[in-house]
Protein backbone atom coordinates (compact mmCIF):
# COMPACT_ATOMS: atom_id res chain seq x y z
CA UNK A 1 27.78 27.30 39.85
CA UNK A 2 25.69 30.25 41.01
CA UNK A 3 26.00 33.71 39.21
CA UNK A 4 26.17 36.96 40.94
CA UNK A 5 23.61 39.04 40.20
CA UNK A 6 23.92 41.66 37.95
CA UNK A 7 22.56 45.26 39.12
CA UNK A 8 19.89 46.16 37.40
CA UNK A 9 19.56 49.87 35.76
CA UNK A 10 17.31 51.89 38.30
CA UNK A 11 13.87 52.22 36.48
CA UNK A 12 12.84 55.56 34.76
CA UNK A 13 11.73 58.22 36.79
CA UNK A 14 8.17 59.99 35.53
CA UNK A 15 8.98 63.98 34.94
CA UNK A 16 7.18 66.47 33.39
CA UNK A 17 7.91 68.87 30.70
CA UNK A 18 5.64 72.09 29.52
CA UNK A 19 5.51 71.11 26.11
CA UNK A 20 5.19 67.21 26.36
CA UNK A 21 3.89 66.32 29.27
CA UNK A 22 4.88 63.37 31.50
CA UNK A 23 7.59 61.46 30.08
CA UNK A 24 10.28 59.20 31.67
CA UNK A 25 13.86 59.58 31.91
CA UNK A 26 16.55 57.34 33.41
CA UNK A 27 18.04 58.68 36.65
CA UNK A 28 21.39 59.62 34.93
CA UNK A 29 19.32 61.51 32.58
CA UNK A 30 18.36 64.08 35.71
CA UNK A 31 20.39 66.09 38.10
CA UNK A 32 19.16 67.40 40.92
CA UNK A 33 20.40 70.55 42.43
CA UNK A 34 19.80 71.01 46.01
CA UNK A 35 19.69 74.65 47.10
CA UNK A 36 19.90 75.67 51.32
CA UNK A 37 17.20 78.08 50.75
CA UNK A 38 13.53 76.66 51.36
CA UNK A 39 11.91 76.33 47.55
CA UNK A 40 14.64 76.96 45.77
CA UNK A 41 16.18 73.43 44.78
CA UNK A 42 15.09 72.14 41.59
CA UNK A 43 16.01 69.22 39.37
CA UNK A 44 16.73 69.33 35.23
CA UNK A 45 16.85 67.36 32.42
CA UNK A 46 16.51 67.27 28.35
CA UNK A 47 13.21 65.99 27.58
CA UNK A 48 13.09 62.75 25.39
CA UNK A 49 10.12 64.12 23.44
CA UNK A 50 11.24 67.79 22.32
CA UNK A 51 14.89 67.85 23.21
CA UNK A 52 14.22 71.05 25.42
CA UNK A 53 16.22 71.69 28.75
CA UNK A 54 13.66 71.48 31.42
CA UNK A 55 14.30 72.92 34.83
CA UNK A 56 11.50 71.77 37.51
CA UNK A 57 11.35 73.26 41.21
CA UNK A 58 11.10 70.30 43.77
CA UNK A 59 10.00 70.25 47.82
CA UNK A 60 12.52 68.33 50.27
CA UNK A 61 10.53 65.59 49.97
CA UNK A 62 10.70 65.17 46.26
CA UNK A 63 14.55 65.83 46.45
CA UNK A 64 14.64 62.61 48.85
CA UNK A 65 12.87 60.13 46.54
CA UNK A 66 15.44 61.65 43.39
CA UNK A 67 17.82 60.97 45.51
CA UNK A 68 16.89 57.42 46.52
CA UNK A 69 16.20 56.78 42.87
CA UNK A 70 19.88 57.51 42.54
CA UNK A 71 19.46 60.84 40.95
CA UNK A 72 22.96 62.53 40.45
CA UNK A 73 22.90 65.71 43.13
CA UNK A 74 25.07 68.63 43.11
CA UNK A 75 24.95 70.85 46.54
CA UNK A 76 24.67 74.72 45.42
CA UNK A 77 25.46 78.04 47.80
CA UNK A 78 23.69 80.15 46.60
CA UNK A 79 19.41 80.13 44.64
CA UNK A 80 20.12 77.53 41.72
């Protein structure tokens, strides 16, 4: 008998916080808020090293890899 595959956890994406540095973090771990305005969406999460809330300014093109990593996105109105 063949077993379906199981779906493996997406692998952890490479941020960077002020005080630590590069450090990885699930997917879940981030959320990405994606802003109408040009430069204003950004992503955060809490950094595994210092336990600080980072918030990190992204380009379209960094929002679309988060969100083909499967990054959960939230849609905002107005600058973040």
């Amino acid at each position: 008998m063949i077993e379906p595959e199981s779906r493996a956890e997406p692998a952890p994406v490479k941020v960077t916080c002020p005080d630590c540095g590069h450090v990885r973090v699930a997917p879940t771990d981030l959320r990405l808020v994606v802003v109408e305005a040009p430069g204003s969406s950004f992503y955060v999460f809490l950094c595994p090293g210092c336990e600080k809330r980072v918030r990190r300014e992204v380009t379209k093109d960094v929002a679309g890899a988060l969100l083909a990593r499967r990054v959960p996105a939230v849609r905002s109105v107005g600058g973040g």
